[in-house]
C-alpha atoms as a PDB file:
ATOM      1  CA  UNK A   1     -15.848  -3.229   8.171  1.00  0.00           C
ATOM      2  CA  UNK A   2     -14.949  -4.442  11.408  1.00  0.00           C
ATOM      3  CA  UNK A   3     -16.206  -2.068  13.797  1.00  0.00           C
ATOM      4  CA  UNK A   4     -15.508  -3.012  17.795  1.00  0.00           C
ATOM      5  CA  UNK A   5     -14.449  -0.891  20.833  1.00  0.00           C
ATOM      6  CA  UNK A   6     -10.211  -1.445  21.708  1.00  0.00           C
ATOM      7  CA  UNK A   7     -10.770  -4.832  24.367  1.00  0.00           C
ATOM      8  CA  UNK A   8      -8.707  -5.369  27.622  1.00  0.00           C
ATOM      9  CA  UNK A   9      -5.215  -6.384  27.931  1.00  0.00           C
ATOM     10  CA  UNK A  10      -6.591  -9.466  28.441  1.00  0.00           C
ATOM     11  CA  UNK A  11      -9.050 -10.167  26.001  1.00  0.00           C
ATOM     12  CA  UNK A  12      -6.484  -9.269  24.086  1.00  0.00           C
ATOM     13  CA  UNK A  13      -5.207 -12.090  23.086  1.00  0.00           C
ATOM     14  CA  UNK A  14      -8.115 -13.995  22.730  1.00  0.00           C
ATOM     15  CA  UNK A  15     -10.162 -12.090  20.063  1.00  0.00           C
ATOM     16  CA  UNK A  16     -11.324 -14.608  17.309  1.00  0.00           C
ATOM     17  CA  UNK A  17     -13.646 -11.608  15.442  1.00  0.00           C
ATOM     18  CA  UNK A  18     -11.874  -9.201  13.417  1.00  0.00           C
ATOM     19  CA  UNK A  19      -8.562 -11.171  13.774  1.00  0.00           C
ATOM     20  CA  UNK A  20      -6.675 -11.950  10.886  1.00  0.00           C
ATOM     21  CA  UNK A  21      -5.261 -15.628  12.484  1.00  0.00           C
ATOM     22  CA  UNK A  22      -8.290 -17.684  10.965  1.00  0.00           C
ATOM     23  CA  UNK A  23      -6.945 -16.456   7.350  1.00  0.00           C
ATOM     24  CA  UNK A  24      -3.447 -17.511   8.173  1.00  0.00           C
ATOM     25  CA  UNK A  25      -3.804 -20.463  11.334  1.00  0.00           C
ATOM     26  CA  UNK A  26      -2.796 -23.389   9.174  1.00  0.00           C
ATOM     27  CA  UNK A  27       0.493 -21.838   8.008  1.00  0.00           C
ATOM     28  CA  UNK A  28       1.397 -20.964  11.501  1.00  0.00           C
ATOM     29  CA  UNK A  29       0.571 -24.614  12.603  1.00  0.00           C
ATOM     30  CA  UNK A  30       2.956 -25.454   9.618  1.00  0.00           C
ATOM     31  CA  UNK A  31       5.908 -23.413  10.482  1.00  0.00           C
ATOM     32  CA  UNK A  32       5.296 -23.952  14.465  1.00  0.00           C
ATOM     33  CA  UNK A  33       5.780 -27.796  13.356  1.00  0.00           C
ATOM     34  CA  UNK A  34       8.748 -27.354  11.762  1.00  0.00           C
ATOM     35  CA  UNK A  35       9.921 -25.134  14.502  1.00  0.00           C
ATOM     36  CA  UNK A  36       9.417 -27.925  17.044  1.00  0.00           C
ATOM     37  CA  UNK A  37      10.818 -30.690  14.605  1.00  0.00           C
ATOM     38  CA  UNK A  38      14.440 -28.717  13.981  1.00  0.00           C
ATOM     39  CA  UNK A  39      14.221 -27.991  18.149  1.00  0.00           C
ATOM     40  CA  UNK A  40      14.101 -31.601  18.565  1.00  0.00           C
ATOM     41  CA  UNK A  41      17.203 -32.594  16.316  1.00  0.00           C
ATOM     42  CA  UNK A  42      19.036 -29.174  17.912  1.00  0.00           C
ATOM     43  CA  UNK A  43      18.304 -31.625  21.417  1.00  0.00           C
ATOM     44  CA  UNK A  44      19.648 -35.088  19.544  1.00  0.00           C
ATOM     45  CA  UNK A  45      23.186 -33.244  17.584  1.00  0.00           C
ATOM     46  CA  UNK A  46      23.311 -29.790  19.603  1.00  0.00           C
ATOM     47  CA  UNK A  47      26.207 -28.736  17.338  1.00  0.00           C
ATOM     48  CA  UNK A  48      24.175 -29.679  13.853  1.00  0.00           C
ATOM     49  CA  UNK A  49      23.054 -25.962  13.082  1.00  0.00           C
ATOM     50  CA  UNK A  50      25.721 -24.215  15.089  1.00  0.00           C
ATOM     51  CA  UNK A  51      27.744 -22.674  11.952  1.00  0.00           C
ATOM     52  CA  UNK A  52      24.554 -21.030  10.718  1.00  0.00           C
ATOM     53  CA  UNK A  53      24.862 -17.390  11.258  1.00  0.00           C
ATOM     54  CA  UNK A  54      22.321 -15.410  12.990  1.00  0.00           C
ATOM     55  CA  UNK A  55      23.051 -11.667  10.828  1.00  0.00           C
ATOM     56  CA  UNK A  56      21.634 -13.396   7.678  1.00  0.00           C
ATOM     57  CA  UNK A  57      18.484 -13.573   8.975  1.00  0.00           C
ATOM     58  CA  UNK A  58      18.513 -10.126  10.714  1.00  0.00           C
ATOM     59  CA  UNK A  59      19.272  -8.380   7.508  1.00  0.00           C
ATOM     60  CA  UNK A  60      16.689 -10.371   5.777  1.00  0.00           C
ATOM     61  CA  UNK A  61      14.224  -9.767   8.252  1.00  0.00           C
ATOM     62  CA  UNK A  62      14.643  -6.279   8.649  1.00  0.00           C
ATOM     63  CA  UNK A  63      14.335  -5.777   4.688  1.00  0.00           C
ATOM     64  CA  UNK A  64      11.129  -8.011   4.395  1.00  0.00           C
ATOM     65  CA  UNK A  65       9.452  -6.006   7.417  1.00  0.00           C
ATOM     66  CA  UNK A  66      10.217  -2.598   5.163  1.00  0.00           C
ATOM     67  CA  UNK A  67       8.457  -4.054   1.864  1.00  0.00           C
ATOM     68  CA  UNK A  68       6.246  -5.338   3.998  1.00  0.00           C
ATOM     69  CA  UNK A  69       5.273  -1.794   6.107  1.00  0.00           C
ATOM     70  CA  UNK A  70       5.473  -0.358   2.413  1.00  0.00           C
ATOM     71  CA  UNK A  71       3.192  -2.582   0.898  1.00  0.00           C
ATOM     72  CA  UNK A  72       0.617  -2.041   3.858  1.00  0.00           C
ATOM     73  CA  UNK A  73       0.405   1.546   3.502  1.00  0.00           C
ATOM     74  CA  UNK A  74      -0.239   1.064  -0.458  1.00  0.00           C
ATOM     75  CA  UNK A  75      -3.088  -1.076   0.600  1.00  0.00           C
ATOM     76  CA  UNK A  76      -4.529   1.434   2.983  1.00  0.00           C
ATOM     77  CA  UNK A  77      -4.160   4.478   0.622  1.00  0.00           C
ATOM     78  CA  UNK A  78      -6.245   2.236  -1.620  1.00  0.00           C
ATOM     79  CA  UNK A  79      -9.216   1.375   1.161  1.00  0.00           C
ATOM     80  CA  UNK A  80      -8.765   5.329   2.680  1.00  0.00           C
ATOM     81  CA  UNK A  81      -9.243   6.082  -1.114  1.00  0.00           C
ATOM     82  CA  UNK A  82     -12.569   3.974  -1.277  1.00  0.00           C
ATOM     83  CA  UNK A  83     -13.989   5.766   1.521  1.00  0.00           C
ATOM     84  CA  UNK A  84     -12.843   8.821   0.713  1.00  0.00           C
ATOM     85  CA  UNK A  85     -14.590   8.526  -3.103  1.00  0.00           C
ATOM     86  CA  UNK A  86     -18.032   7.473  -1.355  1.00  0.00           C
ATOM     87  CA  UNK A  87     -17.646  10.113   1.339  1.00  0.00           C
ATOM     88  CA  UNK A  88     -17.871  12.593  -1.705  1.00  0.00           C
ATOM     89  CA  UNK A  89     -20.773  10.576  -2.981  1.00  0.00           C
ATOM     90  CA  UNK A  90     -22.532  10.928   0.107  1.00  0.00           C
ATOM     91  CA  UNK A  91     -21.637  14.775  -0.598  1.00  0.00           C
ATOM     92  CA  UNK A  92     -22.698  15.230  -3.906  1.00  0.00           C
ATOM     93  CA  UNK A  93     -25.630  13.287  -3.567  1.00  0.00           C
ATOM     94  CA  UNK A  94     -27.090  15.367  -0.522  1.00  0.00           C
ATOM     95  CA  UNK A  95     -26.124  18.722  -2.531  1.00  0.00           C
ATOM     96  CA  UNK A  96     -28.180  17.789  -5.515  1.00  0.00           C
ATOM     97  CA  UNK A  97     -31.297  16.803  -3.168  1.00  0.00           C
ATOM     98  CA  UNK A  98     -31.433  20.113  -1.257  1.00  0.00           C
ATOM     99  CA  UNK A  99     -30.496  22.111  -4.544  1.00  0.00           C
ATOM    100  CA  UNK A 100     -33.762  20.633  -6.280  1.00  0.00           C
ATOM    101  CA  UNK A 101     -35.440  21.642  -2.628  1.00  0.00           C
ATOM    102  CA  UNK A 102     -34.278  25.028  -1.603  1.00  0.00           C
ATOM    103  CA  UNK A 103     -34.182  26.495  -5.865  1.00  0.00           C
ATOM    104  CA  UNK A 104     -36.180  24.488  -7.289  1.00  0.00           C
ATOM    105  CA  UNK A 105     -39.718  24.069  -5.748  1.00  0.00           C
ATOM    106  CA  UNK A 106     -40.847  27.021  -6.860  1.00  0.00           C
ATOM    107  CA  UNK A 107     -40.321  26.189 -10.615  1.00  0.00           C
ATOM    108  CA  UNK A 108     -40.431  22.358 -11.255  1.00  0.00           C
ATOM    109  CA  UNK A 109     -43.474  20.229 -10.768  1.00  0.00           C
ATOM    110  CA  UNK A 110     -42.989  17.193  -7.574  1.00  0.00           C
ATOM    111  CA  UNK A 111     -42.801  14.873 -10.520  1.00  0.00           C
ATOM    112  CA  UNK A 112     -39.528  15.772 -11.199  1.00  0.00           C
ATOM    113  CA  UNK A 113     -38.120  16.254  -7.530  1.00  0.00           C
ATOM    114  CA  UNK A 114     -39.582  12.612  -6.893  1.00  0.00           C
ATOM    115  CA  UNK A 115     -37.992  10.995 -10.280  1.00  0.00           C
ATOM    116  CA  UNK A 116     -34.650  12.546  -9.256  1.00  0.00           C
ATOM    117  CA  UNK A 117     -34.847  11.218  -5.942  1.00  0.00           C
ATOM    118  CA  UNK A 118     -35.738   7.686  -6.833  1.00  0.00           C
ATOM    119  CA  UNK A 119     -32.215   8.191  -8.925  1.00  0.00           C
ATOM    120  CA  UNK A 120     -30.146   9.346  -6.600  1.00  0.00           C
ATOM    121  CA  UNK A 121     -31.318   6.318  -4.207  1.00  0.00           C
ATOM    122  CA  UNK A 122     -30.935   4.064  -6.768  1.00  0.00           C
ATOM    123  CA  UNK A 123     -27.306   4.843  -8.289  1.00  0.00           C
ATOM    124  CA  UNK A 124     -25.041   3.673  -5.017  1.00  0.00           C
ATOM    125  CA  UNK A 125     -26.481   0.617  -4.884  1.00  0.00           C
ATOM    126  CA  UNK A 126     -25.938  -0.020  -8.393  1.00  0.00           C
ATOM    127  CA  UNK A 127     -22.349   1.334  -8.066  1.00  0.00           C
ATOM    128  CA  UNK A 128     -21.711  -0.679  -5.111  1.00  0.00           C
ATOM    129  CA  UNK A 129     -23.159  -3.963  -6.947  1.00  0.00           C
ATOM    130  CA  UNK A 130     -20.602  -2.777  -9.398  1.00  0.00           C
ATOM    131  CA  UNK A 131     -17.820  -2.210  -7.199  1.00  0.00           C
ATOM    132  CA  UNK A 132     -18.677  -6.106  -5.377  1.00  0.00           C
ATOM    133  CA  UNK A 133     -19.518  -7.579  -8.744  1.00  0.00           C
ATOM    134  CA  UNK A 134     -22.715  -8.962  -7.250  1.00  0.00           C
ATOM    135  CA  UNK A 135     -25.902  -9.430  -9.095  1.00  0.00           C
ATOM    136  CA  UNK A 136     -28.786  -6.569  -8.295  1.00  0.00           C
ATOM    137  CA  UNK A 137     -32.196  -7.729  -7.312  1.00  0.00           C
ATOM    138  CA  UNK A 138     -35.351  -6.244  -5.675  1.00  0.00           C
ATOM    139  CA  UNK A 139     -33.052  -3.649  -4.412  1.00  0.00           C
ATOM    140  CA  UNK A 140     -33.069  -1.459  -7.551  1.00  0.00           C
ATOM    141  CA  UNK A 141     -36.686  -2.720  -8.887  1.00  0.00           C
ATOM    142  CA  UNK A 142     -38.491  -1.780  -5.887  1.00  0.00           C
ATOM    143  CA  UNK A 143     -37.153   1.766  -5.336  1.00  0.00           C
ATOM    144  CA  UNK A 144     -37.939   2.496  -9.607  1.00  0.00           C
ATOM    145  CA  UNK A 145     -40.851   2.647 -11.737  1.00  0.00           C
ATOM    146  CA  UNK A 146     -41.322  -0.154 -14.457  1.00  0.00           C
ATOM    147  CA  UNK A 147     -40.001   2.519 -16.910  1.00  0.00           C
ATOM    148  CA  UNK A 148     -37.557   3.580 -15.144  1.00  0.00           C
ATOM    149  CA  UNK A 149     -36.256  -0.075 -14.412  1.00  0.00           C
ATOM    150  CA  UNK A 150     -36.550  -0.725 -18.145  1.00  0.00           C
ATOM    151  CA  UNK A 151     -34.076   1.589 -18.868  1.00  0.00           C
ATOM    152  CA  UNK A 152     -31.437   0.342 -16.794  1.00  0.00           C
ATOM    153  CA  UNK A 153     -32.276  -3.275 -17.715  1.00  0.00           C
ATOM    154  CA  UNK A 154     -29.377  -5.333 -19.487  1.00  0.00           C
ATOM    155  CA  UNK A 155     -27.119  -2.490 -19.302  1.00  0.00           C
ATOM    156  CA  UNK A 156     -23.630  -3.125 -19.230  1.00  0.00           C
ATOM    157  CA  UNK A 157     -23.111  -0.259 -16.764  1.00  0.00           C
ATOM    158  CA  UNK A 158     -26.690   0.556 -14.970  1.00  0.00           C
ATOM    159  CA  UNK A 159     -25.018   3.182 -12.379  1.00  0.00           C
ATOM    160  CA  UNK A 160     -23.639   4.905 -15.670  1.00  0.00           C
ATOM    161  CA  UNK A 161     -28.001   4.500 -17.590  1.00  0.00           C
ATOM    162  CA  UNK A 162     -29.209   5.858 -14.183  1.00  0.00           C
ATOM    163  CA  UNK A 163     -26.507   9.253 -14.196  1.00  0.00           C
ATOM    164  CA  UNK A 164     -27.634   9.763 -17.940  1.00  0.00           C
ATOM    165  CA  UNK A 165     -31.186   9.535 -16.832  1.00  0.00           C
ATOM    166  CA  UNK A 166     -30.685  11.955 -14.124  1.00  0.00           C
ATOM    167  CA  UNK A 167     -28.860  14.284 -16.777  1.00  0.00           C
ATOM    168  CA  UNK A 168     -31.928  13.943 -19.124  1.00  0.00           C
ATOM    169  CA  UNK A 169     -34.093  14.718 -16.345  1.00  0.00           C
ATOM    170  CA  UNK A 170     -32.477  18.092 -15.211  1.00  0.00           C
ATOM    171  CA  UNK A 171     -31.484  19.214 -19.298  1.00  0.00           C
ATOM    172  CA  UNK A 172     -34.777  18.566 -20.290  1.00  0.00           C
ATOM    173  CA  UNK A 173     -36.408  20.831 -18.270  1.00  0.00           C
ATOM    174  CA  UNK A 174     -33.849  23.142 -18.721  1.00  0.00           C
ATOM    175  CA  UNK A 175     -34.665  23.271 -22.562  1.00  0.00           C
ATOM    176  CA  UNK A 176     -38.016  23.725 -21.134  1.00  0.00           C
ATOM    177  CA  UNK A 177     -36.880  27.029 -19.206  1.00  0.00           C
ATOM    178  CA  UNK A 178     -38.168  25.592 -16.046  1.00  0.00           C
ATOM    179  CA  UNK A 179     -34.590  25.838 -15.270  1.00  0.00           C
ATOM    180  CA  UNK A 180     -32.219  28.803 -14.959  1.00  0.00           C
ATOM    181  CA  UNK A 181     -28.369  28.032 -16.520  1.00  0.00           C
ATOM    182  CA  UNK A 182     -27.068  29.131 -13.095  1.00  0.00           C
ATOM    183  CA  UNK A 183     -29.295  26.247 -11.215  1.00  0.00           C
ATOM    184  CA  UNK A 184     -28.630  24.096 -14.267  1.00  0.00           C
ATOM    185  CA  UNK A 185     -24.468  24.191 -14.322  1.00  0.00           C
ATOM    186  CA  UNK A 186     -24.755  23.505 -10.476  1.00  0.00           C
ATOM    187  CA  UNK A 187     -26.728  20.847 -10.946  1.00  0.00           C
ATOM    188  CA  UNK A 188     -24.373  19.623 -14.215  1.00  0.00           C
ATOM    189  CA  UNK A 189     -21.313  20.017 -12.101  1.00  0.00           C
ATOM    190  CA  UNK A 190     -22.746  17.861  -9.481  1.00  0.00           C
ATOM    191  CA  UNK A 191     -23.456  14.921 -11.797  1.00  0.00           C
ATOM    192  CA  UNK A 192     -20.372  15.402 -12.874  1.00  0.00           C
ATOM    193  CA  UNK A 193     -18.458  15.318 -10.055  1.00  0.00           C
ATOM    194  CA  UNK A 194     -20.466  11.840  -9.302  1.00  0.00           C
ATOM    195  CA  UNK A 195     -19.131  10.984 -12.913  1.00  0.00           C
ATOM    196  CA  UNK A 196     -15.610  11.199 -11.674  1.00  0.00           C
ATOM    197  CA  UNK A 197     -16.093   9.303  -8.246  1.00  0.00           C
ATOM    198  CA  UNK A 198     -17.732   6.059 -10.410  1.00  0.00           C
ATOM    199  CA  UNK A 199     -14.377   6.690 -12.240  1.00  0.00           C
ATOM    200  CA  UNK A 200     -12.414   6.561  -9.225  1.00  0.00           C
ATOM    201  CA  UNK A 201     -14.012   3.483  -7.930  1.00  0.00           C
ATOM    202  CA  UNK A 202     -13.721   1.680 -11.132  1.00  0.00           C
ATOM    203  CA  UNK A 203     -10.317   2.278 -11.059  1.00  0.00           C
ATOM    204  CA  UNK A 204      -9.454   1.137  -7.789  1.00  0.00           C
ATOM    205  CA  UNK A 205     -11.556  -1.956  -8.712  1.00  0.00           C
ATOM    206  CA  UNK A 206     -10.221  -2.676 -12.132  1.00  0.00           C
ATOM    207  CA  UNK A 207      -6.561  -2.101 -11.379  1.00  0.00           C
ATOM    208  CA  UNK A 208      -5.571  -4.287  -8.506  1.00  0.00           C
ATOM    209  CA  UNK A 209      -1.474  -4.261  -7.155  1.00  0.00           C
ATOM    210  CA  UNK A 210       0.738  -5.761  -9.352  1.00  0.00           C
ATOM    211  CA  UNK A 211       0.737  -9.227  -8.824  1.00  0.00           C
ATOM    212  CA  UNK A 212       4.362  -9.713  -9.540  1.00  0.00           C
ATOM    213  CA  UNK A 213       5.057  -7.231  -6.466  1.00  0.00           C
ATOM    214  CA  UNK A 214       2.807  -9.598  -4.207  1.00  0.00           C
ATOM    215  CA  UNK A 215       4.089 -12.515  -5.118  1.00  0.00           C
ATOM    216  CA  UNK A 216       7.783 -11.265  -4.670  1.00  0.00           C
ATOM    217  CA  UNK A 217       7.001 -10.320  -0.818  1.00  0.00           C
ATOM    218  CA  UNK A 218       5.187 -13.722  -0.142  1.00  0.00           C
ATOM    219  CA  UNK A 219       7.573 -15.563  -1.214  1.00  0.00           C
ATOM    220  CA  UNK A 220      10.059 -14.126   0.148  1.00  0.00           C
ATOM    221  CA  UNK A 221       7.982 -14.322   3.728  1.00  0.00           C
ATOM    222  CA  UNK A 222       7.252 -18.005   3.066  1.00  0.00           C
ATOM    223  CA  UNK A 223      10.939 -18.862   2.192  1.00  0.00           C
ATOM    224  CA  UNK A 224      12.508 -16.601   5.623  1.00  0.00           C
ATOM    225  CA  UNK A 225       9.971 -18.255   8.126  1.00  0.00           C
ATOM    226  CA  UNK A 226      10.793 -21.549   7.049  1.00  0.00           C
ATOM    227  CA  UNK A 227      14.577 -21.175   6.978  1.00  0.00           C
ATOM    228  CA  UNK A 228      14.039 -18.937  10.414  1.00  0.00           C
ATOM    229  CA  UNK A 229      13.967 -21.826  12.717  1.00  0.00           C
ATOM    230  CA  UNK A 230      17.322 -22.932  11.377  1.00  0.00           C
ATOM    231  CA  UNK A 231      18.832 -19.959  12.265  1.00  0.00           C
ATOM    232  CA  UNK A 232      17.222 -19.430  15.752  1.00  0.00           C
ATOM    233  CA  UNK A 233      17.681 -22.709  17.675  1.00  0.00           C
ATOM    234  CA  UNK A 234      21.237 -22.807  18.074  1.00  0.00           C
ATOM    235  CA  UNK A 235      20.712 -19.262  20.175  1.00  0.00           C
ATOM    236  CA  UNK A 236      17.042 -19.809  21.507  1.00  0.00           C
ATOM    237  CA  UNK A 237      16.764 -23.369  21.674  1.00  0.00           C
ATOM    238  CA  UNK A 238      13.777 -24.544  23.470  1.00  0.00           C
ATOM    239  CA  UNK A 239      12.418 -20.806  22.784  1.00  0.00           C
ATOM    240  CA  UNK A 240      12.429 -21.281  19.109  1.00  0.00           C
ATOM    241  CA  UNK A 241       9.254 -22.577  18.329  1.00  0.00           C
ATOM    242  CA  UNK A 242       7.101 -19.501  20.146  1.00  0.00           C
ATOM    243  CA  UNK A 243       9.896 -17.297  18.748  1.00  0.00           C
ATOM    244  CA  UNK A 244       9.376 -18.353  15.302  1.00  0.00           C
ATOM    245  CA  UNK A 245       5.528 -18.058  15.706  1.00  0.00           C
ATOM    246  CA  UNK A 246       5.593 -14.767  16.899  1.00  0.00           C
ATOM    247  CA  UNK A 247       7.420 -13.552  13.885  1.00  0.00           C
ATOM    248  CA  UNK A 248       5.856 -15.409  11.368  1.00  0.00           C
ATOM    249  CA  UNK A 249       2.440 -14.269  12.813  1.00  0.00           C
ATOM    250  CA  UNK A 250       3.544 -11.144  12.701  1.00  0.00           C
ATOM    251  CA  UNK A 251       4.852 -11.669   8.602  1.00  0.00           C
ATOM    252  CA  UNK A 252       1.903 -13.296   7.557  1.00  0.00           C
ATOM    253  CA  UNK A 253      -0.522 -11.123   9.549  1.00  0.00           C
ATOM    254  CA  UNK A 254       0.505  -8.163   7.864  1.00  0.00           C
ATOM    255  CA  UNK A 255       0.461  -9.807   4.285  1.00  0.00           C
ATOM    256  CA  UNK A 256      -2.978 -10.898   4.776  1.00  0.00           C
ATOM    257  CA  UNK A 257      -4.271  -7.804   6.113  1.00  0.00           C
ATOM    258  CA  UNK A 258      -2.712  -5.937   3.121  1.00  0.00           C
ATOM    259  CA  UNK A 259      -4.528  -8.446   0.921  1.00  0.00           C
ATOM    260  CA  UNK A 260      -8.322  -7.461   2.448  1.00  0.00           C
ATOM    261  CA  UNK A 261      -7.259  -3.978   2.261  1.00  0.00           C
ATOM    262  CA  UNK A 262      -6.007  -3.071  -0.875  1.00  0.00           C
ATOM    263  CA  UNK A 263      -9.324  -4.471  -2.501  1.00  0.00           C
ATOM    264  CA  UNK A 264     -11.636  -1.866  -0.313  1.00  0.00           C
ATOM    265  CA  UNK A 265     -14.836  -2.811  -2.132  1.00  0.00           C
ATOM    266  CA  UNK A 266     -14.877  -7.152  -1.906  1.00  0.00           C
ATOM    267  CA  UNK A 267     -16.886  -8.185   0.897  1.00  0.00           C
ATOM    268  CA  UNK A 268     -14.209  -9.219   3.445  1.00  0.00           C
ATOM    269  CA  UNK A 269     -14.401  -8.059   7.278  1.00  0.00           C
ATOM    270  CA  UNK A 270     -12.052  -5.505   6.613  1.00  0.00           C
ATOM    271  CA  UNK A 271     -14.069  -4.283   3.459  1.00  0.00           C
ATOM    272  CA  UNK A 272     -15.867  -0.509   3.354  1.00  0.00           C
ATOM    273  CA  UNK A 273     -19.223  -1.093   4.524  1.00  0.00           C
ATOM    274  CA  UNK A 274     -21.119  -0.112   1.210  1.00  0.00           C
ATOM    275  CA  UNK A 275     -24.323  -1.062   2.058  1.00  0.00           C
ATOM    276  CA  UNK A 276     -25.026   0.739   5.123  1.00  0.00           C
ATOM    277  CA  UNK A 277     -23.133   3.877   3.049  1.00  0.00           C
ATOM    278  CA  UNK A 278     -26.102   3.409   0.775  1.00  0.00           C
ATOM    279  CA  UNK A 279     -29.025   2.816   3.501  1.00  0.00           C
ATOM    280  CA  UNK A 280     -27.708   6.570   4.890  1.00  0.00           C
ATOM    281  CA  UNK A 281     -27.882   7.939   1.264  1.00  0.00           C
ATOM    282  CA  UNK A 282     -31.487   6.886   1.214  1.00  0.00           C
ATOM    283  CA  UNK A 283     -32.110   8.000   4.732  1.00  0.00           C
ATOM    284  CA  UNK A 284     -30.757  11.281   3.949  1.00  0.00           C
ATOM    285  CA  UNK A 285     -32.785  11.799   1.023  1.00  0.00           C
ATOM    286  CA  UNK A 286     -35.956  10.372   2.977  1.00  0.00           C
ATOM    287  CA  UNK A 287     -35.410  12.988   5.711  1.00  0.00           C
ATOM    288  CA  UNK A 288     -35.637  15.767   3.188  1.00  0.00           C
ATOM    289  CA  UNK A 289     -38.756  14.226   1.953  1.00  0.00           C
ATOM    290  CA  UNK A 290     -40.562  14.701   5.248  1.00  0.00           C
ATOM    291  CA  UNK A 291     -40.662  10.970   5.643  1.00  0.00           C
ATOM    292  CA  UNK A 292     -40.735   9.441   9.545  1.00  0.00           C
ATOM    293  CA  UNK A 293     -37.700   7.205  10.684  1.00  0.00           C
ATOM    294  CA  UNK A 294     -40.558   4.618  10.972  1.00  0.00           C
ATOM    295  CA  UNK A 295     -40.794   5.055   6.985  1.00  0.00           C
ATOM    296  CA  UNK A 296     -37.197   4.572   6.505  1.00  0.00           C
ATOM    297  CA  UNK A 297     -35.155   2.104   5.829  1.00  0.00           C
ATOM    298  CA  UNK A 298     -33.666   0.214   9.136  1.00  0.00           C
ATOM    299  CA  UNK A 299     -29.569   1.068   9.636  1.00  0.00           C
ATOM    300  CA  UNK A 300     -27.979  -2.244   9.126  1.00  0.00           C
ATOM    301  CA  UNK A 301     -26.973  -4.308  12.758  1.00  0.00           C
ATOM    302  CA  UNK A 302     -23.746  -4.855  13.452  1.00  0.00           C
ATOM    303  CA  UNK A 303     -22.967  -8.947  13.286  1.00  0.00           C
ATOM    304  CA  UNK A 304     -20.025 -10.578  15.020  1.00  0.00           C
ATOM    305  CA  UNK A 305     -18.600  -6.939  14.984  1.00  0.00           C
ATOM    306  CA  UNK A 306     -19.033  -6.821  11.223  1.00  0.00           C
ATOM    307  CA  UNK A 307     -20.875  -3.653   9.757  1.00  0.00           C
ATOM    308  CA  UNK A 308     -21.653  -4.565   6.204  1.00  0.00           C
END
């Protein structure tokens, strides 16, 4: 996630981090080319594109910029979404910690209160590997025991083995009457209400926009900015190049930002920042252990504006 304070008028305009040009610079090159090439034969044969009408491409371009301000705000329901879902994780995860605290000391051994810990750091990261499609490494095997790691090991879904394991955890010593059913259903409707946020960010992940609706609006973009230029020099003339560029910049800007959005989990610049989400879970959870902020785990730095 990009994370920088608003710059100066000035710098304005020359902000290569967290802009969206580098994503789009070579298809503004292309269309500023053209632009110069059909204001160069409007110079040689100034009546040759004189009987194209401007309204054509104002009607055009007024529909395209709706779809387009429509698509954008499907793509940032789906990031605001994201965040939302591991806002709630952050949530339920810091409930379930200070229930097994504030109830529980009293009844359960520290065993237990350390094995559920150890679970509840573990599961983000495994749902954000998940959510990235990434490969886990000593991320999961250092915070677990050797049995504990065994049982996530090869699983198809490990944030799913590492919820049941919590589950076992808590209904086992419930069946042990270590556990009242009052503190038990909280802690059951906890787990799952964690249950239906992995659901939530599996669907997000699994069920991108239609692809069909993208590739109508591109299209569409890519077909009006190249015709633009026709329409435009008869009226602008020597202005139609930075004319042109300035809309299609504006076009193509808000197609690729819509692209990095509506995937809130890949790791883009404009992607949630799901590790340092899961560094706070831990930190959280390490607080309420007693544990220094010498013991825990470093926040992640901001690079090039980019908090990962």
């Amino acid at each position: 996630m990009i994370i920088r304070h608003y710059p100066s008028v000035w710098k304005l305009f020359f902000i290569r981090h967290g802009s969206i040009v580098p994503l789009i610079k070579w298809r503004l090159f292309a269309i500023f080319c053209l632009a110069l090439g059909v204001t160069f034969i409007q110079y040689i044969h100034p009546s040759i594109f004189s009987a194209i009408n401007l309204s054509y491409f104002t009607m055009i371009g007024l529909a395209l910029s709706l779809f387009l301000g429509f698509r954008n705000n499907t793509a940032y329901e789906r990031w605001w979404e994201g965040r939302n879902l591991w806002g709630q994780l952050i949530k339920e995860t810091r409930s379930i910690a200070r229930t097994t605290r504030s109830v529980m000391d009293n009844h359960v051994d520290a065993d237990m209160i350390a094995r559920i810990d150890r679970y509840l750091i573990c599961y983000p990261i495994c749902l954000r590997h998940q959510c990235q499609g990434t490969k886990m490494d000593s991320e999961v095997i250092d915070r677990l025991l050797a049995d504990e790691h065994a049982q996530i090991l090869g699983k198809v879904n490990p944030a799913n083995a590492l919820l049941l394991m919590l589950s076992r955890e808590i209904g086992q010593h419930y069946q042990q009457g270590k556990i009242s059913d009052i503190i038990y259903q909280t802690l059951d409707s906890r787990i799952d209400a964690i249950n239906l946020i992995q659901a939530g960010c599996e669907r997000l992940n699994k069920t991108p926009v239609p692809f069909a609706y993208n590739l109508l609006l591109q299209r569409t973009a890519m077909l009006y900015c190249l015709l633009l230029p026709f329409g435009l020099v008869s009226h602008t003339v020597w202005a139609t190049a930075p004319l042109t560029l300035l809309i299609t910049y504006t076009f193509f800007g808000l197609d690729a930002l819509a692209r990095d959005l509506e995937d809130p989990f890949s790791t883009c610049p404009n992607s949630l920042p799901l590790q340092a989400l899961c560094i706070n879970i831990e930190r959280i959870i390490m607080d309420m252990q007693g544990k220094s902020k010498q013991a825990m785990p470093p926040l992640p730095k901001i690079k090039n504006y980019i908090l990962k």
